[in-house]
Protein backbone atom coordinates (compact mmCIF):
# COMPACT_ATOMS: atom_id res chain seq x y z
CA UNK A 1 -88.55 147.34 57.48
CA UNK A 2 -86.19 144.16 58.63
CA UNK A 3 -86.83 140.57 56.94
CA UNK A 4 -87.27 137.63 57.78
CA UNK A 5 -86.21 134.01 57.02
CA UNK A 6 -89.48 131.51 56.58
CA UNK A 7 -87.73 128.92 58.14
CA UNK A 8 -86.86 131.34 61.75
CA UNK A 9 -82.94 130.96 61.96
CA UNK A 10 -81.40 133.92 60.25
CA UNK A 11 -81.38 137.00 62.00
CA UNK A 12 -83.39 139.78 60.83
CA UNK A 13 -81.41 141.75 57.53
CA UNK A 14 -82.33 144.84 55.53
CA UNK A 15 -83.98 145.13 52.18
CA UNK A 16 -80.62 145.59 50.67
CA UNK A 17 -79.32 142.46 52.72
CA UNK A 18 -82.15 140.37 51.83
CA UNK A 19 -82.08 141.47 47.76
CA UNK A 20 -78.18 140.61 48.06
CA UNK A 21 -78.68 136.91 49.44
CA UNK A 22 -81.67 136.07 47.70
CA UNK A 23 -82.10 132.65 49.72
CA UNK A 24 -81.37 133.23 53.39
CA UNK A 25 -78.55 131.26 54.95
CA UNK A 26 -80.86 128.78 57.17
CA UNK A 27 -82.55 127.64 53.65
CA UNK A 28 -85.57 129.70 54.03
CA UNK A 29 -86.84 132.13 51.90
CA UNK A 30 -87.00 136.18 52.70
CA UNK A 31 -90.12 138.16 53.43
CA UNK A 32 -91.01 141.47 55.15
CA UNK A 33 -91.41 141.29 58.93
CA UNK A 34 -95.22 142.55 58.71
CA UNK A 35 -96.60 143.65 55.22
CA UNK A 36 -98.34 147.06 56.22
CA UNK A 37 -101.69 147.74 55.43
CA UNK A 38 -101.91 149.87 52.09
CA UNK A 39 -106.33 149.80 51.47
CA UNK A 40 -105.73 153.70 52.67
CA UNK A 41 -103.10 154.30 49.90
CA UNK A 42 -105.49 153.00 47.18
CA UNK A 43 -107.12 156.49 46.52
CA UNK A 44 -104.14 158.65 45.99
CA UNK A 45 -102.89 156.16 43.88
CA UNK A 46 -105.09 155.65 41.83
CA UNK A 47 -104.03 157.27 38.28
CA UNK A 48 -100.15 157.30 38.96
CA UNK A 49 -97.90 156.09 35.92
CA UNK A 50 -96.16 152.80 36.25
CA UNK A 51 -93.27 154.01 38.08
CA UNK A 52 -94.64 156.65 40.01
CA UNK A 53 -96.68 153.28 41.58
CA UNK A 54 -93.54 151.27 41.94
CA UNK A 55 -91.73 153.92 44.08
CA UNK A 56 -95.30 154.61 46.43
CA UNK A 57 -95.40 150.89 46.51
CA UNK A 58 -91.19 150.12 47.32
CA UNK A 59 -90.94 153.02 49.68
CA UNK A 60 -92.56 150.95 52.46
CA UNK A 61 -89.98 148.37 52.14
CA UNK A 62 -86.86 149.45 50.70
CA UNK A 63 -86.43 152.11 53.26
CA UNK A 64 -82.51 151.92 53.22
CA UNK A 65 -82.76 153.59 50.16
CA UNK A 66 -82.56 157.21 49.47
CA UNK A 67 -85.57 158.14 48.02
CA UNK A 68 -83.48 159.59 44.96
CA UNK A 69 -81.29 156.42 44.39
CA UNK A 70 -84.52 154.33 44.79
CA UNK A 71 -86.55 156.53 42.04
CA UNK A 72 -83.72 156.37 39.75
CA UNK A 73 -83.16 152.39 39.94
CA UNK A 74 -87.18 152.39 38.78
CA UNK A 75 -86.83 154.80 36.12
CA UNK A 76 -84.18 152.13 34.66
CA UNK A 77 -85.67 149.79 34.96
CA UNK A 78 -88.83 150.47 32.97
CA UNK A 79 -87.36 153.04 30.38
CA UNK A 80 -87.03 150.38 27.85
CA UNK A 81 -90.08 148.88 27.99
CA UNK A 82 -92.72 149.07 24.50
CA UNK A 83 -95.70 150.38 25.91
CA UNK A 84 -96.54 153.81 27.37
CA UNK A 85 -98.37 152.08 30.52
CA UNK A 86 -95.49 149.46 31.01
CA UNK A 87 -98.02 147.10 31.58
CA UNK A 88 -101.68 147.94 29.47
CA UNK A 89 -104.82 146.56 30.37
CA UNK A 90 -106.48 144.90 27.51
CA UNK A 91 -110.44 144.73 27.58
CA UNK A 92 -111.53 141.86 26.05
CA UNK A 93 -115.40 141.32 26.76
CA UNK A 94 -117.49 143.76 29.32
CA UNK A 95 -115.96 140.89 32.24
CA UNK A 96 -112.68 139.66 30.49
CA UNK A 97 -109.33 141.18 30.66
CA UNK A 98 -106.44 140.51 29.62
CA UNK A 99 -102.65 142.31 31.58
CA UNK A 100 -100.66 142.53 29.16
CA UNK A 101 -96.99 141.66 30.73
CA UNK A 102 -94.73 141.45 27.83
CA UNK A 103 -93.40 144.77 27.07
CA UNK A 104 -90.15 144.36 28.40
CA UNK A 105 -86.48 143.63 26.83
CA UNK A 106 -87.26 139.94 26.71
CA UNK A 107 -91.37 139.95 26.09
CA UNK A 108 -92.00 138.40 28.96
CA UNK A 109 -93.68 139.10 32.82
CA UNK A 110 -90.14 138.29 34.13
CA UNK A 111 -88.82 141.40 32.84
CA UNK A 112 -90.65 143.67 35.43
CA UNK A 113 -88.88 142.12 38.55
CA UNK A 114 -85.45 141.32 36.64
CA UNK A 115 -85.31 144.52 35.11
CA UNK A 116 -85.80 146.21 38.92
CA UNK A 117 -83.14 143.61 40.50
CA UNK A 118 -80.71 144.56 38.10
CA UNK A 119 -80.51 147.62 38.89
CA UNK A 120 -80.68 146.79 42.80
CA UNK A 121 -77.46 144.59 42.29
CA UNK A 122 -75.84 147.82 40.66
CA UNK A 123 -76.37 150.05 43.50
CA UNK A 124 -75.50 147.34 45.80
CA UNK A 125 -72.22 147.19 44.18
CA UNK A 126 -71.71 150.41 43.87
CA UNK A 127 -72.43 151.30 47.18
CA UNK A 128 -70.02 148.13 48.37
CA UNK A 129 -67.33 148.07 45.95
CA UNK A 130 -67.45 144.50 45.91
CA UNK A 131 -68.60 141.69 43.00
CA UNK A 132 -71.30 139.90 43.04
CA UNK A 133 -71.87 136.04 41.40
CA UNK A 134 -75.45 135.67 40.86
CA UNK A 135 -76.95 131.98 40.09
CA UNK A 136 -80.28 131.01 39.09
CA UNK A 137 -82.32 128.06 37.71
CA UNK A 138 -85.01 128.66 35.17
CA UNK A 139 -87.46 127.40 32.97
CA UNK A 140 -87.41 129.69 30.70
CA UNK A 141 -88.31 133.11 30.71
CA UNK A 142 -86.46 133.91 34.45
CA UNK A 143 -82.86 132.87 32.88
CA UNK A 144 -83.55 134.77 29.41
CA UNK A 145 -84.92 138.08 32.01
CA UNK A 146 -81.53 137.68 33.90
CA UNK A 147 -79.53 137.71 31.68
CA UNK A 148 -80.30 140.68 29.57
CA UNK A 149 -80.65 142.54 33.13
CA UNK A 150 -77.04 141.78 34.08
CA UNK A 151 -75.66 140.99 30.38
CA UNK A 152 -72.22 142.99 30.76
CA UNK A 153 -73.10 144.57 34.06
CA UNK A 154 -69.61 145.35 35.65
CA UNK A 155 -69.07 143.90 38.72
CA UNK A 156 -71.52 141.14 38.23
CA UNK A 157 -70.84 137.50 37.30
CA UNK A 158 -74.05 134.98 36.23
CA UNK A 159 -74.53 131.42 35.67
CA UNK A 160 -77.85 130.47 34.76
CA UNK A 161 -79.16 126.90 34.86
CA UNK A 162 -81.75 125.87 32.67
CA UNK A 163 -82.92 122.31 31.63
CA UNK A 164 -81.40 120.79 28.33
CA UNK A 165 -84.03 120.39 25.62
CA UNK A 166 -86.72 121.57 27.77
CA UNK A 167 -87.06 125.25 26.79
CA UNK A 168 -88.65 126.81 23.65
CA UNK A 169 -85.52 127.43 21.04
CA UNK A 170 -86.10 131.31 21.27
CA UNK A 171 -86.10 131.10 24.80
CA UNK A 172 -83.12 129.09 24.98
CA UNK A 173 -80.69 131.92 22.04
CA UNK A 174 -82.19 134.40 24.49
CA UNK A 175 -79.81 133.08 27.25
CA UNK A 176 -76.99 131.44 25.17
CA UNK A 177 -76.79 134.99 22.40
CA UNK A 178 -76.46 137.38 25.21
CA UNK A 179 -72.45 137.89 24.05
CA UNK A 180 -71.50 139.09 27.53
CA UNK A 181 -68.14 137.36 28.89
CA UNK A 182 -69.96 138.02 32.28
CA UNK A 183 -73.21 135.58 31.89
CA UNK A 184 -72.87 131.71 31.40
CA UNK A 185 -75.78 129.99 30.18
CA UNK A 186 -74.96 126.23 31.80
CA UNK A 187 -78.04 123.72 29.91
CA UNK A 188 -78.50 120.86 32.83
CA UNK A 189 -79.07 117.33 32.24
CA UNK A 190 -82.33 117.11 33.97
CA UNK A 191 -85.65 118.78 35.07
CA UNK A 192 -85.73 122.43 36.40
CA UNK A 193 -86.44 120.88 39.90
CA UNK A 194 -82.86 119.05 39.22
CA UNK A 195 -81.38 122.20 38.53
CA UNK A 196 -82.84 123.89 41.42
CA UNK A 197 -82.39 121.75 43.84
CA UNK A 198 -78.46 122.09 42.76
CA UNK A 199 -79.19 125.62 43.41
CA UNK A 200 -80.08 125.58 46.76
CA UNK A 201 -77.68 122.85 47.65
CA UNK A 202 -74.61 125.78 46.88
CA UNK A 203 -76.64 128.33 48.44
CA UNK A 204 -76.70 126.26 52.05
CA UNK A 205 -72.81 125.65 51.79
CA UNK A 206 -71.67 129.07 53.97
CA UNK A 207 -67.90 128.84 52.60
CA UNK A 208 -68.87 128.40 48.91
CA UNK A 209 -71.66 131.39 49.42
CA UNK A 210 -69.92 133.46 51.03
CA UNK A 211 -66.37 132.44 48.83
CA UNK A 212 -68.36 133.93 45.33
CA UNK A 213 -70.94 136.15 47.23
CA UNK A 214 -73.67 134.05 45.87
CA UNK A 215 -77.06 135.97 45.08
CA UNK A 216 -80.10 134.40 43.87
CA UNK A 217 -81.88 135.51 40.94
CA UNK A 218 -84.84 133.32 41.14
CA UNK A 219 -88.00 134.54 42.45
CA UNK A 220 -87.18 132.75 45.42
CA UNK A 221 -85.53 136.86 46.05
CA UNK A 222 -88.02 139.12 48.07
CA UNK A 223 -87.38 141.79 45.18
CA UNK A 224 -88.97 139.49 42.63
CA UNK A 225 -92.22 139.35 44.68
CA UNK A 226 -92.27 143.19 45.54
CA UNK A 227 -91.97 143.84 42.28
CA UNK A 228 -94.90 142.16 40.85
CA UNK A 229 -96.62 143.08 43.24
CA UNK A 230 -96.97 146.41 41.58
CA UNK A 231 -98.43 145.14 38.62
CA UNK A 232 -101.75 144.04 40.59
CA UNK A 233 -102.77 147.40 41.60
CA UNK A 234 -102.00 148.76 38.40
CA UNK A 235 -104.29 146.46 36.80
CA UNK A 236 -106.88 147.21 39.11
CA UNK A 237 -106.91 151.25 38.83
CA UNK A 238 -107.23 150.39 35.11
CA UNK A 239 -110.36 148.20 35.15
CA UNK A 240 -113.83 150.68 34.97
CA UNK A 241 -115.03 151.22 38.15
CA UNK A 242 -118.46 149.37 37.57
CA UNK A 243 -116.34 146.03 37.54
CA UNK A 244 -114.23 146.78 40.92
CA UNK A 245 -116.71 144.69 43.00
CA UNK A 246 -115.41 141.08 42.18
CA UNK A 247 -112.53 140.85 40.72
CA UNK A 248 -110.28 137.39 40.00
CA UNK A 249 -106.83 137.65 38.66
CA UNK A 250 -105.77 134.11 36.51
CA UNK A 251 -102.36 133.63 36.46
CA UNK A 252 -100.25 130.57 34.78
CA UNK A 253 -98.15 129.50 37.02
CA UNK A 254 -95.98 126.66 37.97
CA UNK A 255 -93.20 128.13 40.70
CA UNK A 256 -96.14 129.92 42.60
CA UNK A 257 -94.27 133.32 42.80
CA UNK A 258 -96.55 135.42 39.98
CA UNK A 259 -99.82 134.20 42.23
CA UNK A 260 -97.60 135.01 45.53
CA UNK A 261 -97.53 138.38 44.46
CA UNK A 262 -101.12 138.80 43.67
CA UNK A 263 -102.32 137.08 46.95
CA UNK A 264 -99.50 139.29 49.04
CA UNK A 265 -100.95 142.47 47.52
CA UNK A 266 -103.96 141.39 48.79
CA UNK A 267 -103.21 140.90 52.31
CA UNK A 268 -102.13 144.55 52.31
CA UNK A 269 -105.49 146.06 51.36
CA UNK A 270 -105.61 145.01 47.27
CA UNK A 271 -109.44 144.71 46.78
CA UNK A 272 -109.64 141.16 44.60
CA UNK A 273 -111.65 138.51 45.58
CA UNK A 274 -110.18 135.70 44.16
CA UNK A 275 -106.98 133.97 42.64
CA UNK A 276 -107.17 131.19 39.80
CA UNK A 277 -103.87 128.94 39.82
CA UNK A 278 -103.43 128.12 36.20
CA UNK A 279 -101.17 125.27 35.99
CA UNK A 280 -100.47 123.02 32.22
CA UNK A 281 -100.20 119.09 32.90
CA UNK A 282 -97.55 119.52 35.39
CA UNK A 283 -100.20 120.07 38.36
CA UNK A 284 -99.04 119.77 41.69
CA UNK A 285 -100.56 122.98 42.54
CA UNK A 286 -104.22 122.43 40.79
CA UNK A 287 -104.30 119.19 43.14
CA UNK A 288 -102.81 120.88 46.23
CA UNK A 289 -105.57 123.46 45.63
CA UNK A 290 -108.18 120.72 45.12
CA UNK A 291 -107.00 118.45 47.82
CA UNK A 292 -105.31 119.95 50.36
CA UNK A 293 -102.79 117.61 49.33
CA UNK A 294 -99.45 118.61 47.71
CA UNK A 295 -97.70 115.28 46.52
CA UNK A 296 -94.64 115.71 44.30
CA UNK A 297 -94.54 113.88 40.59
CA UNK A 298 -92.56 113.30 37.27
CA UNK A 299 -92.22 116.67 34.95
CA UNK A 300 -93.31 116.01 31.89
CA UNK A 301 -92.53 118.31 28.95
CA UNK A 302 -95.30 120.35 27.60
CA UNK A 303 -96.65 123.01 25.05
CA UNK A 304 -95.60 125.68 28.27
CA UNK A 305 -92.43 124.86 29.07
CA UNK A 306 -91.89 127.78 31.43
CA UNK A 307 -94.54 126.18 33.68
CA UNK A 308 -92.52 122.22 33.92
CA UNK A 309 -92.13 122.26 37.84
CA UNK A 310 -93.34 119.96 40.12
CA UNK A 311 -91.21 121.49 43.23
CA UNK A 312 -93.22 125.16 43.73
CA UNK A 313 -90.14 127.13 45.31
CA UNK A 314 -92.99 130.06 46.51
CA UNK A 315 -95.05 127.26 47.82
CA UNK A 316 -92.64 127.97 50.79
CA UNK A 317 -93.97 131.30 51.52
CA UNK A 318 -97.93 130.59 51.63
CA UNK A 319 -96.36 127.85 54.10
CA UNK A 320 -95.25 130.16 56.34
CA UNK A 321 -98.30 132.48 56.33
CA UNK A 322 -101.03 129.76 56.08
CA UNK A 323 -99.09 128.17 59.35
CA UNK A 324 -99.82 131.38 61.49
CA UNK A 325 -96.16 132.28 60.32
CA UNK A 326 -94.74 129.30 62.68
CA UNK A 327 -91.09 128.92 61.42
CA UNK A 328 -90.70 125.57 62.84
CA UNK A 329 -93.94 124.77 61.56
CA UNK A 330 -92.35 125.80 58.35
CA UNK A 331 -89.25 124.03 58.68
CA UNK A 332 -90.82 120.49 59.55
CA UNK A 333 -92.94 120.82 56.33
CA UNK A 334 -90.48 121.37 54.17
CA UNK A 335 -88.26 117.96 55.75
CA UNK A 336 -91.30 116.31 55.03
CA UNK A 337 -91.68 117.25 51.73
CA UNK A 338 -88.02 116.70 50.91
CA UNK A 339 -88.26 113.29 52.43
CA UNK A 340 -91.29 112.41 51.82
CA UNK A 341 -92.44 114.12 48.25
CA UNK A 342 -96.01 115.11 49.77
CA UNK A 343 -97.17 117.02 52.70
CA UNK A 344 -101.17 117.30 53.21
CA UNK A 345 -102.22 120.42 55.21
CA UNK A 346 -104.71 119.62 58.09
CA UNK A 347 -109.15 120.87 57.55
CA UNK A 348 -107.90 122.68 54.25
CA UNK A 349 -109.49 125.57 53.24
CA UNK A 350 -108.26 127.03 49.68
CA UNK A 351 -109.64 130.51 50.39
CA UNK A 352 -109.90 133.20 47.93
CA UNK A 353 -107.94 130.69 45.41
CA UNK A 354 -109.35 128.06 42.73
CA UNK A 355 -107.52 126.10 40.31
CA UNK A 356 -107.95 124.82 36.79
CA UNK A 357 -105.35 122.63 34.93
CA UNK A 358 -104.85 122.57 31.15
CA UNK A 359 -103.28 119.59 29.23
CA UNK A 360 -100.90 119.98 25.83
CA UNK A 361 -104.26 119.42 23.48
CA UNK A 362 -106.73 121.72 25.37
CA UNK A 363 -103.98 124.55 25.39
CA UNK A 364 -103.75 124.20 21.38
CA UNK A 365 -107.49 124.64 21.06
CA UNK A 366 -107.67 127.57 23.67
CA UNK A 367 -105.38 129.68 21.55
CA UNK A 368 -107.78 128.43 18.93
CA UNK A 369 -111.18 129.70 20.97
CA UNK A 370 -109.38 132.98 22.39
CA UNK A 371 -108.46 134.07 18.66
CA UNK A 372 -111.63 133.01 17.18
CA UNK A 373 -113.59 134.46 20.05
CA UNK A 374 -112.03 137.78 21.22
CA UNK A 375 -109.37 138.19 18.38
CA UNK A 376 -106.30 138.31 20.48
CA UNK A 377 -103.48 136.09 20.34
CA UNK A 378 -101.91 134.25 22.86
CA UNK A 379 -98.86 132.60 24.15
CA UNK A 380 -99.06 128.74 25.24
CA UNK A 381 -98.85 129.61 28.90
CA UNK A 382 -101.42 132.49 28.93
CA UNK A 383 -104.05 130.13 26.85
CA UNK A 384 -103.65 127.89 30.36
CA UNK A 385 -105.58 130.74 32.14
CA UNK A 386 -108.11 131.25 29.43
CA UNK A 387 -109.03 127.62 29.95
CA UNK A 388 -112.10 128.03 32.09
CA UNK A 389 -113.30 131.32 30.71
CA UNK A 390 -113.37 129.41 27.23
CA UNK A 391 -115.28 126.62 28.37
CA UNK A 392 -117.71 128.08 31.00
CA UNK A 393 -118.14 131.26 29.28
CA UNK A 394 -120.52 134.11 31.24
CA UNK A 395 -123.77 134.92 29.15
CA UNK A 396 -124.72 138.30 29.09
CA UNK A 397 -128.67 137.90 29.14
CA UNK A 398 -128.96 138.61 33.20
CA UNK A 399 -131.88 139.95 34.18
CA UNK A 400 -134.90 137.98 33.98
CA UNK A 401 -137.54 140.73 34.73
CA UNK A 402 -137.00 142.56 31.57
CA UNK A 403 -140.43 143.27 29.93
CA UNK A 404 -140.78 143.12 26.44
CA UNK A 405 -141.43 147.37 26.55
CA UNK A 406 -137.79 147.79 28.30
CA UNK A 407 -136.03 146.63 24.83
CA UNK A 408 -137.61 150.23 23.29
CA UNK A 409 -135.74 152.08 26.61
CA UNK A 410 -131.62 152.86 26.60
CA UNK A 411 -132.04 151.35 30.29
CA UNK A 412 -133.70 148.26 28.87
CA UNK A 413 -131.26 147.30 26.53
CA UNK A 414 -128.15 148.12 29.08
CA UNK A 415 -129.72 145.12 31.14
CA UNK A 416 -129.97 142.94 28.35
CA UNK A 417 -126.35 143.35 27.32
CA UNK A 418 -124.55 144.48 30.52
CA UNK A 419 -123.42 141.79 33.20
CA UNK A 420 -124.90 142.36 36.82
CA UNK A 421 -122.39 144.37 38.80
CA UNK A 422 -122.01 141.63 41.11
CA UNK A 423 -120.69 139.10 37.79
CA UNK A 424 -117.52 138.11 38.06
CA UNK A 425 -114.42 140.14 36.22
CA UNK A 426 -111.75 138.05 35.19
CA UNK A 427 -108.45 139.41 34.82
CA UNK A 428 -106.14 136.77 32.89
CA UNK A 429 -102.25 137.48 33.59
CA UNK A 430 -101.13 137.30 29.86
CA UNK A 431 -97.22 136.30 30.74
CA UNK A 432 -95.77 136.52 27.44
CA UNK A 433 -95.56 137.69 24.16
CA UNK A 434 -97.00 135.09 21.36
CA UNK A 435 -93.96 135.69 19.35
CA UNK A 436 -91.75 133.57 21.58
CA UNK A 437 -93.38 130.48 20.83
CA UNK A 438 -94.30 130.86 16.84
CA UNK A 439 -94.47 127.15 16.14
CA UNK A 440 -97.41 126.56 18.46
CA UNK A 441 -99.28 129.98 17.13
CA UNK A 442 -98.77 129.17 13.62
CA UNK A 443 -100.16 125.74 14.08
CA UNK A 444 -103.08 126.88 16.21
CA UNK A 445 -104.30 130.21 14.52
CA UNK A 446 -102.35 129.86 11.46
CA UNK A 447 -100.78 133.43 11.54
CA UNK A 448 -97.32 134.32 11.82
CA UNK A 449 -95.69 136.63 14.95
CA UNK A 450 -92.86 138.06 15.11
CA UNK A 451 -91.08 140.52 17.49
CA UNK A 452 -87.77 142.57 16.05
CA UNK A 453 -86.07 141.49 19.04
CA UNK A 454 -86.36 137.87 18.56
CA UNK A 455 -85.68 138.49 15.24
CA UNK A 456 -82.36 140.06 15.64
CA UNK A 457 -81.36 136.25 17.51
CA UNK A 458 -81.07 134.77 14.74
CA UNK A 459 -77.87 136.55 13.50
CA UNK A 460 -75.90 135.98 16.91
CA UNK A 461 -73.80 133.33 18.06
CA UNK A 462 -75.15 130.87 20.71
CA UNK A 463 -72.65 129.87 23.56
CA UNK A 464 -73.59 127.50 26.20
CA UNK A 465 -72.42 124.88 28.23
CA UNK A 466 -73.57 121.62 29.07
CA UNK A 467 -73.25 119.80 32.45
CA UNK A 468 -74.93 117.42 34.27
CA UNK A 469 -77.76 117.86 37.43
CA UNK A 470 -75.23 117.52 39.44
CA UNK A 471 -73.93 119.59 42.73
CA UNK A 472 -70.00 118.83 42.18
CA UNK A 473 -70.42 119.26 38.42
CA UNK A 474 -72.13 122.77 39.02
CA UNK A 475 -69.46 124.05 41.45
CA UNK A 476 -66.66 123.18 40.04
CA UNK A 477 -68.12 125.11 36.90
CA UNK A 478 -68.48 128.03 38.85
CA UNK A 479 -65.04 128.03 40.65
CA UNK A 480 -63.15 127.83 37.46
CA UNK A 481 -65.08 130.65 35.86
């Protein structure tokens, strides 16, 4: 399996060469040549642990690995995590789910990709002998991922950018209490679209890249999107086989690559029928879904900070597919969007994907409705995919043919209480532990969560720096360090 640059100008590379770049040199993004057709893989795996999944699912693109070397960087990777499944399916209501993707070091969904890529880099280095400087911009939960991933990893150097003031406070001692003389936590003066639009900028200069072997931690990387991929079909082999038939994964999003993953899977045989984009107030991609139109705006801070974008980096990527995988296609987009702030794609047609948007005060009373109706607790970003299930709940009372003699049968009362087969099963992509954001959950449901982890910040350190969103500041950060 070679990959391929979005964008057409960078020569095909392997999965190694592609996880060690992370952005490819023409500006583009990385994906597989062809994504094979797995529908014909779905019964043998069905029932396989976590990692037994992860290695059926990486073997068809990480074929420069030894089979060994590649089972062994997934057994790392998901050794630490808190659950026996890695990543449990919670049942809710007969039709709503909940994946539960906070397990890992740093309770949140970033962990399952980060954790993998870590381990990736190691090998890499191994294999080479020679360092690597990794740089990514975050939100949130990517930079806190990355760094316990590579925190004191020999070999590998990481400067994380993250925007000043804009992430929760346990988010931000997750990056800045790390203690490794290897990771720099670098707090921007700006948006995360300022800081990653300094990212890229050092990415496209070929002496600076290739000076610090630059590799990008983002999930602009093809490993990030692999990896959650996983995830998907695990979910779905979990769900009861009466509610297989029409299935719609919600996932809060705001840089597109969680949904990326979902809708990939899909193109290679995952049986869902739809996507819901949950975005907060910073909506570009509940409007592009809407509209067809994708017109950049102001971030404005909000109860789900991870989710503050207005410049989707994955958007990229359904680009390049939902242009018949035209390159140059591809590339005059993305001028236009740069230029221009908007792009507005020609007889849209969303597909298998819907949208719903979810402002600072409707989030606080979602975590209100999902406590008081299900008795589950939820992060700020998750409640932005219970938004519609909240307030256009499904009733259960389906078939209207039931005689008044059917409520003295078993079979009678099944129909009365049981949604149709053909009702819709929602599976809401729950991205991160409530304990991360205790203010919000305290206010909301007025209990208090904790984690031991995020307890245990509170007796380290914090060391960051602070520069502004600026290209020359950033590099000439990175040269003297």
């Amino acid at each position: 399996m070679k990959y391929i640059s979005t964008r057409g100008q960078t020569e095909p590379v392997s999965f190694s060469q592609a996880v060690a770049h992370g952005l490819a040199p023409d500006g583009g993004l990385f994906l597989p040549e062809w994504l094979p057709d797995l529908s014909d893989c779905l019964a043998e795996w069905e029932g396989l642990s976590y990692v037994d999944l992860s290695l059926a699912f990486f073997r068809h693109f990480a074929d420069d690995f030894e089979d060994e070397t590649l089972r062994a960087c997934i057994e790392r990777a998901y050794e630490g995590f808190d659950h026996e499944k890695v990543a449990p399916l919670r049942k809710l209501e007969d039709t709503v789910f909940a994946l539960e993707l906070y397990y890992g070091p740093t309770l949140a969904f970033k962990d399952f990709a980060m954790q993998l890529l870590g381990e990736f880099y190691a090998e890499q280095i191994r294999r080479t002998g020679e360092s690597i400087t990794v740089l990514g911009a975050t939100s949130g939960d990517t930079g806190a991922a990355a760094v316990h991933a590579l925190n004191r990893r020999e070999g590998v150097r990481v400067f994380i950018l993250y925007p000043d003031g804009r992430v929760s406070p346990l988010q931000e001692r997750q990056m800045t209490c790390a203690g490794g003389e290897n990771v720099h936590a670098l707090a921007i003066d700006g948006s995360f679209d300022d800081a990653q639009r300094a990212l890229k900028a050092l990415f496209q200069d070929d002496g600076f890249r290739d000076k610090h072997r630059l590799s990008a931690v983002n999930s602009i990387n093809i490993c990030r999107i692999l990896a959650q991929c996983v995830y998907y079909f695990y979910a779905y082999f979990q769900l009861p086989e009466d509610r297989r038939k029409n299935v719609e994964f919600v996932v809060p999003t705001g840089n597109f690559g969680n949904v990326l993953a979902g809708w990939m899977a899909r193109r290679m045989g995952l049986p869902a029928a739809s996507f819901k984009v949950a975005t907060n107030h910073n909506d570009i991609l509940f409007r592009f879904f809407r509209t067809g139109e994708y017109q950049v705006g102001e971030v404005k801070p909000s109860h789900a900070p991870s989710m503050d974008i207005q410049i989707a980096s994955n958007f990229e990527r359904f680009l390049y597919y939902s242009t018949g995988e035209d390159p140059a296609r591809v590339r005059a987009i993305m001028k236009q969007i740069r230029d221009e702030g908007r792009y507005e794609m020609e007889e849209f047609d969303p597909g298998c994907f819907r949208a719903s948007r979810t402002t600072n005060e409707e989030i606080e009373q979602v975590m209100m409705s999902v406590y008081a109706r299900f008795h589950y607790t939820v992060d700020p970003h998750t409640a932005c995919g219970f938004m519609d299930i909240i307030r256009n709940p499904q009733f259960n009372i389906v078939d209207m043919n039931l005689k008044p003699e059917d409520l003295a049968t078993k079979e009678g009362l099944e129909k009365l209480t049981s949604p149709p087969p053909d009702a819709v099963t929602s599976i809401v992509i729950a991205t991160a532990h409530p304990a991360k954001f205790p203010e919000i959950v305290k206010r909301t449901i007025g209990r208090d969560v904790t984690a031991p982890a995020l307890d245990a910040l509170g007796e380290k350190e914090p060391r960051k720096e602070t520069l502004p969103a600026e290209e020359a500041a950033i590099r000439e950060f990175i040269d003297r360090h």
